[in-house]
PDB file of N, CA and C in Angstrom:
ATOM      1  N   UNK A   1      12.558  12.350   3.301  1.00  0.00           N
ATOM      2  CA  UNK A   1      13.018  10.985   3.443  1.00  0.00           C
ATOM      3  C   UNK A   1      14.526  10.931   3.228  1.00  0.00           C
ATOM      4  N   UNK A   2      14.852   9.821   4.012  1.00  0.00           N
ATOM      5  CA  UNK A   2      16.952   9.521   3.366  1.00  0.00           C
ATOM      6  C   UNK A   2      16.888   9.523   2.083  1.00  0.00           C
ATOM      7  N   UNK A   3      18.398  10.012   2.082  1.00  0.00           N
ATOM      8  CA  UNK A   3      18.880   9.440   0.701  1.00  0.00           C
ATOM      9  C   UNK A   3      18.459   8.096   0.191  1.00  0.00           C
ATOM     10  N   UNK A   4      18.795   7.169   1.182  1.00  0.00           N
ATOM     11  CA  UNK A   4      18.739   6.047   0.601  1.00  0.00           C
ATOM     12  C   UNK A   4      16.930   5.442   0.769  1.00  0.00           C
ATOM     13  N   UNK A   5      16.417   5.886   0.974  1.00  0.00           N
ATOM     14  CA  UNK A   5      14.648   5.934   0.838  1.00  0.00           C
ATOM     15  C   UNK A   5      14.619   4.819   0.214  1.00  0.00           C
ATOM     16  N   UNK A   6      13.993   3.488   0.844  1.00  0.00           N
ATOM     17  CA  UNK A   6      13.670   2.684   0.098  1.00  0.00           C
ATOM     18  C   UNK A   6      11.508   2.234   0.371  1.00  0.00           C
ATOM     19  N   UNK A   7      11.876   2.447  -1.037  1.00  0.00           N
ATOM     20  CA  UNK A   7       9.969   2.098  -1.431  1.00  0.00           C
ATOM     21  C   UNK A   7       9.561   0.609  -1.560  1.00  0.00           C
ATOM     22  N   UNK A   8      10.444  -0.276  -0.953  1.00  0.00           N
ATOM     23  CA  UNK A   8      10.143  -1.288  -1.479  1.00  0.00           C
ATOM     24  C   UNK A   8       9.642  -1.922   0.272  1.00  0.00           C
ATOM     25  N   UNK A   9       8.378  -1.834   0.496  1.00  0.00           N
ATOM     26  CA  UNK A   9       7.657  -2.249   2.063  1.00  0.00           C
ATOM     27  C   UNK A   9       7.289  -3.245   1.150  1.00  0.00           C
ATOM     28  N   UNK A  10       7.004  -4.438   2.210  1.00  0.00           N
ATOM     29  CA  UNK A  10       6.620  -5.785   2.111  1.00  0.00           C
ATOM     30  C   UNK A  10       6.191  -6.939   3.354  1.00  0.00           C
ATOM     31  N   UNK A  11       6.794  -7.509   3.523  1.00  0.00           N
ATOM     32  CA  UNK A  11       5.876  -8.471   4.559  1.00  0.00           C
ATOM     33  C   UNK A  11       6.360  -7.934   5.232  1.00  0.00           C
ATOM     34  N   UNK A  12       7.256  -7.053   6.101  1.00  0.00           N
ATOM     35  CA  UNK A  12       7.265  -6.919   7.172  1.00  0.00           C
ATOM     36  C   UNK A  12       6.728  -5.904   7.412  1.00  0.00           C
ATOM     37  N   UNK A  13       6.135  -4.796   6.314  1.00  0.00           N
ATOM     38  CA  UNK A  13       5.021  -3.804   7.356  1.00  0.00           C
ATOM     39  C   UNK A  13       3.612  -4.403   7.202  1.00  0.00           C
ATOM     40  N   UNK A  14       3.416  -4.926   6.126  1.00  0.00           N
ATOM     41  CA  UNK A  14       1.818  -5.961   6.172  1.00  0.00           C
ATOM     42  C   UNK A  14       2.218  -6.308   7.783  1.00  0.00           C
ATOM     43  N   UNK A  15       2.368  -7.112   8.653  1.00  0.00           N
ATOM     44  CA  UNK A  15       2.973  -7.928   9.396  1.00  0.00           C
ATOM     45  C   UNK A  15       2.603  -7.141  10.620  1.00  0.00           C
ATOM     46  N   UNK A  16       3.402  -5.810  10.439  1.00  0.00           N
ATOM     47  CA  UNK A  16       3.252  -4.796  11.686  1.00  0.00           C
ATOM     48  C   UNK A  16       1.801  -3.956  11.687  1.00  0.00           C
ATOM     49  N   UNK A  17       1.240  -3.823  10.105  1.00  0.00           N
ATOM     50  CA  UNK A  17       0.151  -3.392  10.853  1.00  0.00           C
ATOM     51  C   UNK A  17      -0.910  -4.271  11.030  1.00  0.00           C
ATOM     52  N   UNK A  18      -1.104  -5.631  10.803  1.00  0.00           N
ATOM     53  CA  UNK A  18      -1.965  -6.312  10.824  1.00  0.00           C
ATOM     54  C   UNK A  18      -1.822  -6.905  12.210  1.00  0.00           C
ATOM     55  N   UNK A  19      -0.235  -7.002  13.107  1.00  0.00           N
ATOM     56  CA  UNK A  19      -0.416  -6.809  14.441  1.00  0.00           C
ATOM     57  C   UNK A  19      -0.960  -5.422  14.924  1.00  0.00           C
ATOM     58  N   UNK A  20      -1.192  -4.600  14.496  1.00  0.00           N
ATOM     59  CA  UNK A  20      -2.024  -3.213  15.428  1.00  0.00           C
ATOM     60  C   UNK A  20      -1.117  -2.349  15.892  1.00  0.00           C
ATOM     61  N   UNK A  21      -1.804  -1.080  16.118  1.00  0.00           N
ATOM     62  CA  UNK A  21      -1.299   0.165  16.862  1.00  0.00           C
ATOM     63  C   UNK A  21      -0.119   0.134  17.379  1.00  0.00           C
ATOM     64  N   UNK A  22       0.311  -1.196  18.715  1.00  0.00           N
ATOM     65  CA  UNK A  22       1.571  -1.395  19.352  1.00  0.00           C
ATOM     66  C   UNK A  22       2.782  -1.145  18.521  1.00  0.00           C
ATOM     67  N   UNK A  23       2.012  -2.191  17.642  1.00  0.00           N
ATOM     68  CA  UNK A  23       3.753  -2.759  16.462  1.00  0.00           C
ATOM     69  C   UNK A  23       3.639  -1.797  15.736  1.00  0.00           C
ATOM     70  N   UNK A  24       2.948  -0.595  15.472  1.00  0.00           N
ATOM     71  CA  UNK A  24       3.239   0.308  14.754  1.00  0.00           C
ATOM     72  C   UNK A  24       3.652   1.173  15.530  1.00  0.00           C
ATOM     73  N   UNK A  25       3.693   1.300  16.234  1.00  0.00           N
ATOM     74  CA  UNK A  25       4.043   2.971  17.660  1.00  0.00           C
ATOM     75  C   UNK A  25       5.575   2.086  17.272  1.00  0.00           C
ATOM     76  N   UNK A  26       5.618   0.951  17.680  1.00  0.00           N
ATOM     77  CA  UNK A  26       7.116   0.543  17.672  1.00  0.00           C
ATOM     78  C   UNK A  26       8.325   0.753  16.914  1.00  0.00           C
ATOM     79  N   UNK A  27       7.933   0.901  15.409  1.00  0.00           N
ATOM     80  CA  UNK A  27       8.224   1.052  14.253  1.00  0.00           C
ATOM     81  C   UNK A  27       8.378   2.577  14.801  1.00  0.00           C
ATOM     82  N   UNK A  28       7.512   3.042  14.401  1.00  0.00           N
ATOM     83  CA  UNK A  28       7.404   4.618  14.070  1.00  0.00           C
ATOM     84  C   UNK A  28       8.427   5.401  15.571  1.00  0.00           C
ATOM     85  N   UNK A  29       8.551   4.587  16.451  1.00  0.00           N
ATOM     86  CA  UNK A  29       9.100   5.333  17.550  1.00  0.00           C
ATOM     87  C   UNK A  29      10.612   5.121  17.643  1.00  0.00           C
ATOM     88  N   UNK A  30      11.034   4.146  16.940  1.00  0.00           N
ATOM     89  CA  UNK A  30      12.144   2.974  17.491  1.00  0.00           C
ATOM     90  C   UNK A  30      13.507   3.840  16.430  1.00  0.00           C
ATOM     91  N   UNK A  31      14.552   3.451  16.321  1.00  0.00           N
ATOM     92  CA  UNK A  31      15.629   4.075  16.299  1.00  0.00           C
ATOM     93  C   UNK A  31      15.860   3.932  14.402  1.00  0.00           C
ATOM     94  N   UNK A  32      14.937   2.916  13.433  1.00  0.00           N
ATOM     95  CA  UNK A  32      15.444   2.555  12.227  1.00  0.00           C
ATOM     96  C   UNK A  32      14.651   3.202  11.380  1.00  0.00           C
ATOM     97  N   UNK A  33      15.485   4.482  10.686  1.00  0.00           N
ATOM     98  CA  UNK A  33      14.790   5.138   9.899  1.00  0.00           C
ATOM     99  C   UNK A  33      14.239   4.679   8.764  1.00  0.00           C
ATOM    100  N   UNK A  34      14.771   3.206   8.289  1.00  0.00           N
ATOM    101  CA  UNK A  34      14.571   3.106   6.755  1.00  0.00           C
ATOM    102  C   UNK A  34      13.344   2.345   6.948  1.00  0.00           C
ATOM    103  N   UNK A  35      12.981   1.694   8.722  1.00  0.00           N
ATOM    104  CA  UNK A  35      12.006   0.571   8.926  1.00  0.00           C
ATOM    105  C   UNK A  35      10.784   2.152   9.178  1.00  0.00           C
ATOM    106  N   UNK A  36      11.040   2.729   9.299  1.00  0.00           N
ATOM    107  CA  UNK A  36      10.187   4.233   9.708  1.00  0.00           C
ATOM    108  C   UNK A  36       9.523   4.141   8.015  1.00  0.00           C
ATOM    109  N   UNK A  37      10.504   4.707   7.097  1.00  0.00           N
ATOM    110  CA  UNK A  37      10.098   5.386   5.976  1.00  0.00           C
ATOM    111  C   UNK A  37       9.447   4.051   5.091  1.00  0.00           C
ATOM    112  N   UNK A  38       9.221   2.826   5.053  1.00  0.00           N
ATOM    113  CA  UNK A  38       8.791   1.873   4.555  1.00  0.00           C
ATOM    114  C   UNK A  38       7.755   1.951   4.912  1.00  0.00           C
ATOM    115  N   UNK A  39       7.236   1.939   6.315  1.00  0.00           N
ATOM    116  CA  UNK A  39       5.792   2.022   6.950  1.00  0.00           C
ATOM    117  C   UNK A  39       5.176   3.268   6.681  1.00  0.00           C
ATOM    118  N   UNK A  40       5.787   4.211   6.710  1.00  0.00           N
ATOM    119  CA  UNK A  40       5.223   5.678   6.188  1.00  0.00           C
ATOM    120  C   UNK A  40       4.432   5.152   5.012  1.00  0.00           C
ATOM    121  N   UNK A  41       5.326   4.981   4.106  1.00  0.00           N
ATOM    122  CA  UNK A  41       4.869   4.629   2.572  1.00  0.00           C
ATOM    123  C   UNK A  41       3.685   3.818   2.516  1.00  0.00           C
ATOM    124  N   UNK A  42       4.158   2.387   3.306  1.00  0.00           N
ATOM    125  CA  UNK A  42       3.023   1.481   2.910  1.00  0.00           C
ATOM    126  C   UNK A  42       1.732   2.264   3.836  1.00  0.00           C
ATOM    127  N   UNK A  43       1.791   3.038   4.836  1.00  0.00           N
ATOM    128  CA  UNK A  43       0.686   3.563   5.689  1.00  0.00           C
ATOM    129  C   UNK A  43      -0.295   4.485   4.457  1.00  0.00           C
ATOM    130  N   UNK A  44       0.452   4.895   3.788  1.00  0.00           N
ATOM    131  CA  UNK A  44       0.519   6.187   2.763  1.00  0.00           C
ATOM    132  C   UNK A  44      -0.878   4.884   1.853  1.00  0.00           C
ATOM    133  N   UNK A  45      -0.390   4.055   1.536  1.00  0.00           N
ATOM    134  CA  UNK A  45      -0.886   2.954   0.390  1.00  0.00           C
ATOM    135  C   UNK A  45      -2.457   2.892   1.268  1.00  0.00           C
ATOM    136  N   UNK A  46      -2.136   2.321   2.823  1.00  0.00           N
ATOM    137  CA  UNK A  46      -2.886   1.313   3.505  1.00  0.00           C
ATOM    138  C   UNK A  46      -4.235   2.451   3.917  1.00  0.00           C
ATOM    139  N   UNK A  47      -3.942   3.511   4.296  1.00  0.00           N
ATOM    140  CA  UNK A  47      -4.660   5.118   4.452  1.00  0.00           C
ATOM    141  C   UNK A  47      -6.001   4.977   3.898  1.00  0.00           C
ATOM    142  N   UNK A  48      -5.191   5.413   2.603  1.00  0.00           N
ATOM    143  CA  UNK A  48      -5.751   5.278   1.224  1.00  0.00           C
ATOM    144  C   UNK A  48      -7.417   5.010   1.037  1.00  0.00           C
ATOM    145  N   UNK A  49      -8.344   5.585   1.351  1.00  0.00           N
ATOM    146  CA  UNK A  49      -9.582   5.329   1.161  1.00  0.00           C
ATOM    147  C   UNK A  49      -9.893   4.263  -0.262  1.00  0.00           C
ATOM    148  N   UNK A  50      -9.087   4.490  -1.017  1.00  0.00           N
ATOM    149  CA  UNK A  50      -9.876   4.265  -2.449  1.00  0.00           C
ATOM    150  C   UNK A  50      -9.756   2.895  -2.376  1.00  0.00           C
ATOM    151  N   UNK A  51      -8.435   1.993  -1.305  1.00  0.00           N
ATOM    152  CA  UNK A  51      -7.988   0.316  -0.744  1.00  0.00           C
ATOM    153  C   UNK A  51      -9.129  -0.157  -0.134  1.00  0.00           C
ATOM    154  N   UNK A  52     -10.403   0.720  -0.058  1.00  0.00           N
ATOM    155  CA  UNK A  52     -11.039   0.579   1.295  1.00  0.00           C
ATOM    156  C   UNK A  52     -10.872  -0.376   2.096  1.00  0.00           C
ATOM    157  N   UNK A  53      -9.731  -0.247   2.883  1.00  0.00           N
ATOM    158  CA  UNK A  53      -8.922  -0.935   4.305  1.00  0.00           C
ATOM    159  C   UNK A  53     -10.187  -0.145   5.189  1.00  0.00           C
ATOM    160  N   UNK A  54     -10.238  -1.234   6.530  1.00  0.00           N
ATOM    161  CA  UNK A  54     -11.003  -1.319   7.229  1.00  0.00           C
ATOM    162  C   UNK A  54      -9.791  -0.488   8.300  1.00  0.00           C
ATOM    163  N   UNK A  55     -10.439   1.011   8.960  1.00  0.00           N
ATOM    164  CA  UNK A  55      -9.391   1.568   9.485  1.00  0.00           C
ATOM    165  C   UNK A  55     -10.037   1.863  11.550  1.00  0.00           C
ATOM    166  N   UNK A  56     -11.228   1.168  11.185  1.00  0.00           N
ATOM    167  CA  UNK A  56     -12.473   1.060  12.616  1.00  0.00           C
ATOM    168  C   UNK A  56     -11.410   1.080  13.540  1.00  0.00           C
ATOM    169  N   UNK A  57     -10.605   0.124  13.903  1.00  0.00           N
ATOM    170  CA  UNK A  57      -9.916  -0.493  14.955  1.00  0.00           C
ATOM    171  C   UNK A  57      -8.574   0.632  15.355  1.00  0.00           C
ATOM    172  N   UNK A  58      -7.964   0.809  14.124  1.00  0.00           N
ATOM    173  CA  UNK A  58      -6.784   1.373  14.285  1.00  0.00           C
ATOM    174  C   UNK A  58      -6.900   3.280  13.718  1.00  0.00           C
ATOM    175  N   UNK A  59      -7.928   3.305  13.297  1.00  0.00           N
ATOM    176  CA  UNK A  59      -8.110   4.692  12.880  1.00  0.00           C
ATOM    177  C   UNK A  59      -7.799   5.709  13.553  1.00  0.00           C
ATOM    178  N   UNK A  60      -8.421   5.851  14.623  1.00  0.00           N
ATOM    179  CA  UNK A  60      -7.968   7.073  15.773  1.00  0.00           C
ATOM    180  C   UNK A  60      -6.590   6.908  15.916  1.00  0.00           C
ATOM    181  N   UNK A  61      -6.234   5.666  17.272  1.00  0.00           N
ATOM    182  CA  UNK A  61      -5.450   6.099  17.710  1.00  0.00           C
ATOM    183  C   UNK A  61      -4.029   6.122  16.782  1.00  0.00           C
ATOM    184  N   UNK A  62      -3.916   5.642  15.609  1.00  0.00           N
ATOM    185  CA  UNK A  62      -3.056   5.697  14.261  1.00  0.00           C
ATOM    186  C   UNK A  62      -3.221   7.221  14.054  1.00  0.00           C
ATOM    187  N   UNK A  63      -4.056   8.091  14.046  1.00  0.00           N
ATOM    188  CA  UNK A  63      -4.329   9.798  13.833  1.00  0.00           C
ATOM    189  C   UNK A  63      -3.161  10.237  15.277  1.00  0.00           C
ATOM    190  N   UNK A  64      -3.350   9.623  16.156  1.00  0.00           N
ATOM    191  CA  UNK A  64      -2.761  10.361  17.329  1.00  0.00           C
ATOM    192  C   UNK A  64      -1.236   9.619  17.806  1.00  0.00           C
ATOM    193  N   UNK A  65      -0.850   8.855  17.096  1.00  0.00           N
ATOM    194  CA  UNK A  65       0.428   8.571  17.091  1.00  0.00           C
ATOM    195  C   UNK A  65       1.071   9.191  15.901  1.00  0.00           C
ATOM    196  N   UNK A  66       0.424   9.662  14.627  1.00  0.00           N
ATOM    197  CA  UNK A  66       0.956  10.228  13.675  1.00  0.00           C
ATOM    198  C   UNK A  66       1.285  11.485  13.971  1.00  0.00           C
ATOM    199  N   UNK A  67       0.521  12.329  15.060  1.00  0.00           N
ATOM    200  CA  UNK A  67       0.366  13.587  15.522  1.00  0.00           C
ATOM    201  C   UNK A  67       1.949  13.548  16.351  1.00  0.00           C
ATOM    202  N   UNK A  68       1.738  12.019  17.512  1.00  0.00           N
ATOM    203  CA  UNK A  68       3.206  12.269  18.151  1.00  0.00           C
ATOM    204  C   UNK A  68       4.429  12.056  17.221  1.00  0.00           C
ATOM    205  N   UNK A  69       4.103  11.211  16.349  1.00  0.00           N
ATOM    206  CA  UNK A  69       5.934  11.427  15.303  1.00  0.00           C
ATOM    207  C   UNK A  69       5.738  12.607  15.229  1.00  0.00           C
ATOM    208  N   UNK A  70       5.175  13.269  14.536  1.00  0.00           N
ATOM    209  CA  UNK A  70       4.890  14.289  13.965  1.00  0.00           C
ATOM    210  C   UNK A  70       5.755  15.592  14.699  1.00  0.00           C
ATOM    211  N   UNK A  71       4.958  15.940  16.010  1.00  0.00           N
ATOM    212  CA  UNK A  71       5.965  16.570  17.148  1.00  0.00           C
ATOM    213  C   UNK A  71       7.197  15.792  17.975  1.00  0.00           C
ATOM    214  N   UNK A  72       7.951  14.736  17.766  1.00  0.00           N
ATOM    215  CA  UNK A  72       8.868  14.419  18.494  1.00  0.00           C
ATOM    216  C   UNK A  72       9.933  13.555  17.456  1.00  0.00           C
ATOM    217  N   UNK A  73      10.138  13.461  16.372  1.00  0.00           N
ATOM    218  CA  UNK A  73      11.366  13.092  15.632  1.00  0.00           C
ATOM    219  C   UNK A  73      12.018  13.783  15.144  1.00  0.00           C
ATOM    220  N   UNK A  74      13.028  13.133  14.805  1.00  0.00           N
ATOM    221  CA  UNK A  74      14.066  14.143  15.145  1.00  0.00           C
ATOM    222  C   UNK A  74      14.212  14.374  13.233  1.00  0.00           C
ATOM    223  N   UNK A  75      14.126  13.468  12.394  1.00  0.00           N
ATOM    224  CA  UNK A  75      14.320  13.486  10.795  1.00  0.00           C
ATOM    225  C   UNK A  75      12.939  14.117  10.300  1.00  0.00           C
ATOM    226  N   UNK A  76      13.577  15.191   9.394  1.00  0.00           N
ATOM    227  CA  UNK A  76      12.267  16.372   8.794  1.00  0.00           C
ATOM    228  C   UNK A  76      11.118  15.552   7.199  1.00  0.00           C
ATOM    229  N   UNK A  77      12.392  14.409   6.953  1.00  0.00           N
ATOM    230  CA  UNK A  77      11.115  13.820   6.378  1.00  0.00           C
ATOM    231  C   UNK A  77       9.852  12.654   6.742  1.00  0.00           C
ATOM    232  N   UNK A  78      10.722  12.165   8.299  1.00  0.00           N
ATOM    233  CA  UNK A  78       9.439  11.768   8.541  1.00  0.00           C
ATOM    234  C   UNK A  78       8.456  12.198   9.109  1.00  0.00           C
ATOM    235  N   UNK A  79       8.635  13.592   9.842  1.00  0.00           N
ATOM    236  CA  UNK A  79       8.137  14.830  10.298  1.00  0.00           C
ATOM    237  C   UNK A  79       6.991  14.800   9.134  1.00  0.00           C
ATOM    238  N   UNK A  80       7.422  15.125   8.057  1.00  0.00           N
ATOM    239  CA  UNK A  80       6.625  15.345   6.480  1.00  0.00           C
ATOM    240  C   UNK A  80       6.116  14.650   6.161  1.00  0.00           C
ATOM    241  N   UNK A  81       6.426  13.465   6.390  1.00  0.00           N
ATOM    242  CA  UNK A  81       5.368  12.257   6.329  1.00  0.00           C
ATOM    243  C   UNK A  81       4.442  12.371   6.887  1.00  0.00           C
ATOM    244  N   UNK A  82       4.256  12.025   8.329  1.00  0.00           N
ATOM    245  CA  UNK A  82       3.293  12.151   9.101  1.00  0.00           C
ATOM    246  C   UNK A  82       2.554  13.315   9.032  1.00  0.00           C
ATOM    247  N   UNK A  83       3.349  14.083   8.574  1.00  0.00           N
ATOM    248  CA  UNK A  83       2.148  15.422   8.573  1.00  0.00           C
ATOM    249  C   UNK A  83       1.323  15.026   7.339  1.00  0.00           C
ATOM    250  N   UNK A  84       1.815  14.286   6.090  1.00  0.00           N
ATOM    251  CA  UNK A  84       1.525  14.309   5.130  1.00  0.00           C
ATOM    252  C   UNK A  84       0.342  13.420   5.023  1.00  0.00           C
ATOM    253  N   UNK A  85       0.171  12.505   5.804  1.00  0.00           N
ATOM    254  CA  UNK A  85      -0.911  11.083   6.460  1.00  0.00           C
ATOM    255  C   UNK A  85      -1.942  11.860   6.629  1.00  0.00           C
ATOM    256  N   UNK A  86      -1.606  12.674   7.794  1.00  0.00           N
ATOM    257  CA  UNK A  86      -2.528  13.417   8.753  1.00  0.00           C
ATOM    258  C   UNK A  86      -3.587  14.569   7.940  1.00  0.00           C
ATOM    259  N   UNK A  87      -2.693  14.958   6.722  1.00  0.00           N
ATOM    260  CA  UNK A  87      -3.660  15.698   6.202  1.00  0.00           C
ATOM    261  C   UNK A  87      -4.689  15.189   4.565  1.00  0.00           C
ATOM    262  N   UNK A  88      -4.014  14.429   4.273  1.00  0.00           N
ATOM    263  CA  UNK A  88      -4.900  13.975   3.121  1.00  0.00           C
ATOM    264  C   UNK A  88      -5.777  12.373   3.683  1.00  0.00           C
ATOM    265  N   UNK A  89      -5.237  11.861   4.954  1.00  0.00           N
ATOM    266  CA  UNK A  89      -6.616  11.252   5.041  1.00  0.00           C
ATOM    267  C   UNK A  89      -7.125  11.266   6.608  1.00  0.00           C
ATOM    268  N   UNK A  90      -6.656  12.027   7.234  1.00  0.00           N
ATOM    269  CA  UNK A  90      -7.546  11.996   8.501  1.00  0.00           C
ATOM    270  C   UNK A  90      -8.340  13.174   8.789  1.00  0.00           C
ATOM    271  N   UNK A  91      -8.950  13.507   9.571  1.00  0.00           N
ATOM    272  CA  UNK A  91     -10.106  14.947   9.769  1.00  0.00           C
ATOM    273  C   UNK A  91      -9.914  15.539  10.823  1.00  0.00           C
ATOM    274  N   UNK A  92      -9.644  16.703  11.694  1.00  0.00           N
ATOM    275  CA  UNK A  92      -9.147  17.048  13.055  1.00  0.00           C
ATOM    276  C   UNK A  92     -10.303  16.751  14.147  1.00  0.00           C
ATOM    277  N   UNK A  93     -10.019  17.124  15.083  1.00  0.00           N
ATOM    278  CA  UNK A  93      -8.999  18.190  15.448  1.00  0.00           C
ATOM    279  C   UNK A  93      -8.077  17.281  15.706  1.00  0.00           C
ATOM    280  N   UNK A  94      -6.492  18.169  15.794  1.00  0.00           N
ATOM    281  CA  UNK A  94      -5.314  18.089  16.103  1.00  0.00           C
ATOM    282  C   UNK A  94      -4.938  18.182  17.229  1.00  0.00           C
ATOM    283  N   UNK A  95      -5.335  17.695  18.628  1.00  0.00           N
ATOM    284  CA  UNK A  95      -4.820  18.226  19.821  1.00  0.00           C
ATOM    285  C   UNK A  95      -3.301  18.134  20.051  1.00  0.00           C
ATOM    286  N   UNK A  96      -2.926  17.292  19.823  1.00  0.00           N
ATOM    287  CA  UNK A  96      -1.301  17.119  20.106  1.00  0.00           C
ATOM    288  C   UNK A  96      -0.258  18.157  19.010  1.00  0.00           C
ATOM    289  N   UNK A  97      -0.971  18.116  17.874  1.00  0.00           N
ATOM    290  CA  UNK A  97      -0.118  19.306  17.318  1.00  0.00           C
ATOM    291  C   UNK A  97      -0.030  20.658  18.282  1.00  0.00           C
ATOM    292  N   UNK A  98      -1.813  21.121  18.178  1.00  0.00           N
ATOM    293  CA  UNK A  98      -1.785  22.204  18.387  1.00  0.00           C
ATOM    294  C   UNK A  98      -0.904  22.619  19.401  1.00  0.00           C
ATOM    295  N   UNK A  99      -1.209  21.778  20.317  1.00  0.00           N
ATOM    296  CA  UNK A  99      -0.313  21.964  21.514  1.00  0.00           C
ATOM    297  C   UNK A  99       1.351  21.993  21.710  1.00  0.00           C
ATOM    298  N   UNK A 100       2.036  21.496  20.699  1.00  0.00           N
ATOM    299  CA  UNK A 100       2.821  21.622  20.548  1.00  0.00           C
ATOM    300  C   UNK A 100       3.197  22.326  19.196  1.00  0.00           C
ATOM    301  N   UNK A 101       2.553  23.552  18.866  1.00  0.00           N
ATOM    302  CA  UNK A 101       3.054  23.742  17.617  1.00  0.00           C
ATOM    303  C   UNK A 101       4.485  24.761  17.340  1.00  0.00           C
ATOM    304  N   UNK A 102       5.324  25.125  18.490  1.00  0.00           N
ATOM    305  CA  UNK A 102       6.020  25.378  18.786  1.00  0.00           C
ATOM    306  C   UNK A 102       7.585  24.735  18.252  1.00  0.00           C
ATOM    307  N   UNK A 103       7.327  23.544  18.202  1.00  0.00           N
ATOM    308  CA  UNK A 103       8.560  22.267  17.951  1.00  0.00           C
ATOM    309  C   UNK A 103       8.308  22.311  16.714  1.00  0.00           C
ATOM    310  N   UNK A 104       7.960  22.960  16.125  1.00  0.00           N
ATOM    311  CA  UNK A 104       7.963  22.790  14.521  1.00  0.00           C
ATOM    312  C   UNK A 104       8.847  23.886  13.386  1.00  0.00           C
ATOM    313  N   UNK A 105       9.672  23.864  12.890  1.00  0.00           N
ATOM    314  CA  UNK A 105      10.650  24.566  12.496  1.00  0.00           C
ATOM    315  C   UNK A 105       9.532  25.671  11.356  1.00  0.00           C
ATOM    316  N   UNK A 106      10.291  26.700  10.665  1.00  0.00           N
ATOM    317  CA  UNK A 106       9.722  27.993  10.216  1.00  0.00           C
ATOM    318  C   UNK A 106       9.422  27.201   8.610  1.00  0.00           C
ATOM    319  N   UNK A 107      10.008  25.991   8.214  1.00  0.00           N
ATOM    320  CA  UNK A 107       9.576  25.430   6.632  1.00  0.00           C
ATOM    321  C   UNK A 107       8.509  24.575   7.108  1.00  0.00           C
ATOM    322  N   UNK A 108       8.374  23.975   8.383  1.00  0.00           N
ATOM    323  CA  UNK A 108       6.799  23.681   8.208  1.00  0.00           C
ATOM    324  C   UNK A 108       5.908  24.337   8.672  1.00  0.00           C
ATOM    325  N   UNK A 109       5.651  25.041   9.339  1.00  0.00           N
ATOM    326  CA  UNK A 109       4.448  26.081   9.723  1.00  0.00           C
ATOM    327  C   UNK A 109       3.533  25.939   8.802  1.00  0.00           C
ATOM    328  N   UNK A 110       3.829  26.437   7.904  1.00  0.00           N
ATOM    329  CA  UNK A 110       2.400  26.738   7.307  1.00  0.00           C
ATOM    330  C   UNK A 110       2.083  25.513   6.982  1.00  0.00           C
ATOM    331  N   UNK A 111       2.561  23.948   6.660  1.00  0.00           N
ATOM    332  CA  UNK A 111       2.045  22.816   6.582  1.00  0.00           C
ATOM    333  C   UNK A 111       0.768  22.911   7.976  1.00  0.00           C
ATOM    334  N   UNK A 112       1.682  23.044   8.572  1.00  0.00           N
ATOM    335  CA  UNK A 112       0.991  22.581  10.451  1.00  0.00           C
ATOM    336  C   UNK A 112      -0.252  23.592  10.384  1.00  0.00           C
ATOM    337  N   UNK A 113       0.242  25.139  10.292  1.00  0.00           N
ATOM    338  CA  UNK A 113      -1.197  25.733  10.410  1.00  0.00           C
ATOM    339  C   UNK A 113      -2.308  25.319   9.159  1.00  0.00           C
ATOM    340  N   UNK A 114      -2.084  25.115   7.586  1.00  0.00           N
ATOM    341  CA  UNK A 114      -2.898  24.514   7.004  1.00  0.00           C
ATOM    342  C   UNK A 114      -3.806  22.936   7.651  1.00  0.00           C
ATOM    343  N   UNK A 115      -3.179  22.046   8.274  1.00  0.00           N
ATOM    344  CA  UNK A 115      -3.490  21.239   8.758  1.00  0.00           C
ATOM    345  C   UNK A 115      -4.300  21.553   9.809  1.00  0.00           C
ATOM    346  N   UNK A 116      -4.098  22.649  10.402  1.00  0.00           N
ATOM    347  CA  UNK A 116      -4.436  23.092  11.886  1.00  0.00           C
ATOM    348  C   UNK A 116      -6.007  23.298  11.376  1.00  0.00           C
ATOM    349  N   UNK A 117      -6.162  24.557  10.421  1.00  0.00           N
ATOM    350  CA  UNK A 117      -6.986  25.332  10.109  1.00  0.00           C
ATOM    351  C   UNK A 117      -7.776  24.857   8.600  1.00  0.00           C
ATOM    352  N   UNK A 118      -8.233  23.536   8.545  1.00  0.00           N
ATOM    353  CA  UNK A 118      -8.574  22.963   7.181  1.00  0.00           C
ATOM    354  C   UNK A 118     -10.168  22.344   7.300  1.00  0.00           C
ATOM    355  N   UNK A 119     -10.219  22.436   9.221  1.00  0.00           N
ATOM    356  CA  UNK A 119     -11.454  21.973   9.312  1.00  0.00           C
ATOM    357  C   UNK A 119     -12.494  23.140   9.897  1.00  0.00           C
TER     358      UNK A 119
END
């Protein structure tokens, strides 16, 4: 995460994910890292089995947009994030990693292949 990492998410990621998948691809795709690392966090909270959040609707394809940050940003902690989502609460397979596991620098590998190889 930035330096300046701020933990303090509030109505405006409630907001984005309670609009759905879109407004979150938006977030997660769009150019503002600090609006990135807020949603990470609160995603991190919202994940969270133990909240039991209702994840029916947005579950998958939230697994497979985490997969695309995951392979296509350009900042290594939100790279780490998303990998970090992907492995303590979703279940594979990984198609979009695998397939790209190439784009992934030599300090995460073994994140990616643990993730790869956990199921």
């Amino acid at each position: 995460m930035s330096k300046e990492f701020d933990v303090n998410y509030g109505k405006e990621e409630f907001k984005t994910v309670e609009s759905g998948i879109d407004a979150i691809e938006a977030v997660l795709t769009g150019k503002d890292i600090h609006a990135k690392e807020r949603l990470l966090f609160y995603l991190d909270w919202y994940m969270d089995p133990y909240y039991q959040k209702d994840l029916s609707v947005i579950g998958e394809p939230l697994k497979e947009l985490l997969q695309k940050v995951a392979v296509t940003d350009k900042d290594s902690g939100i790279v780490e994030e998303a990998l970090y989502l992907l492995e303590a609460y979703t279940e594979g397979p990984y198609e979009i990693i695998e397939k790209n596991i190439d784009v992934f620098n030599e300090e995460l590998k073994p994140t990616v292949l643990y993730i790869l190889n956990e199921n």
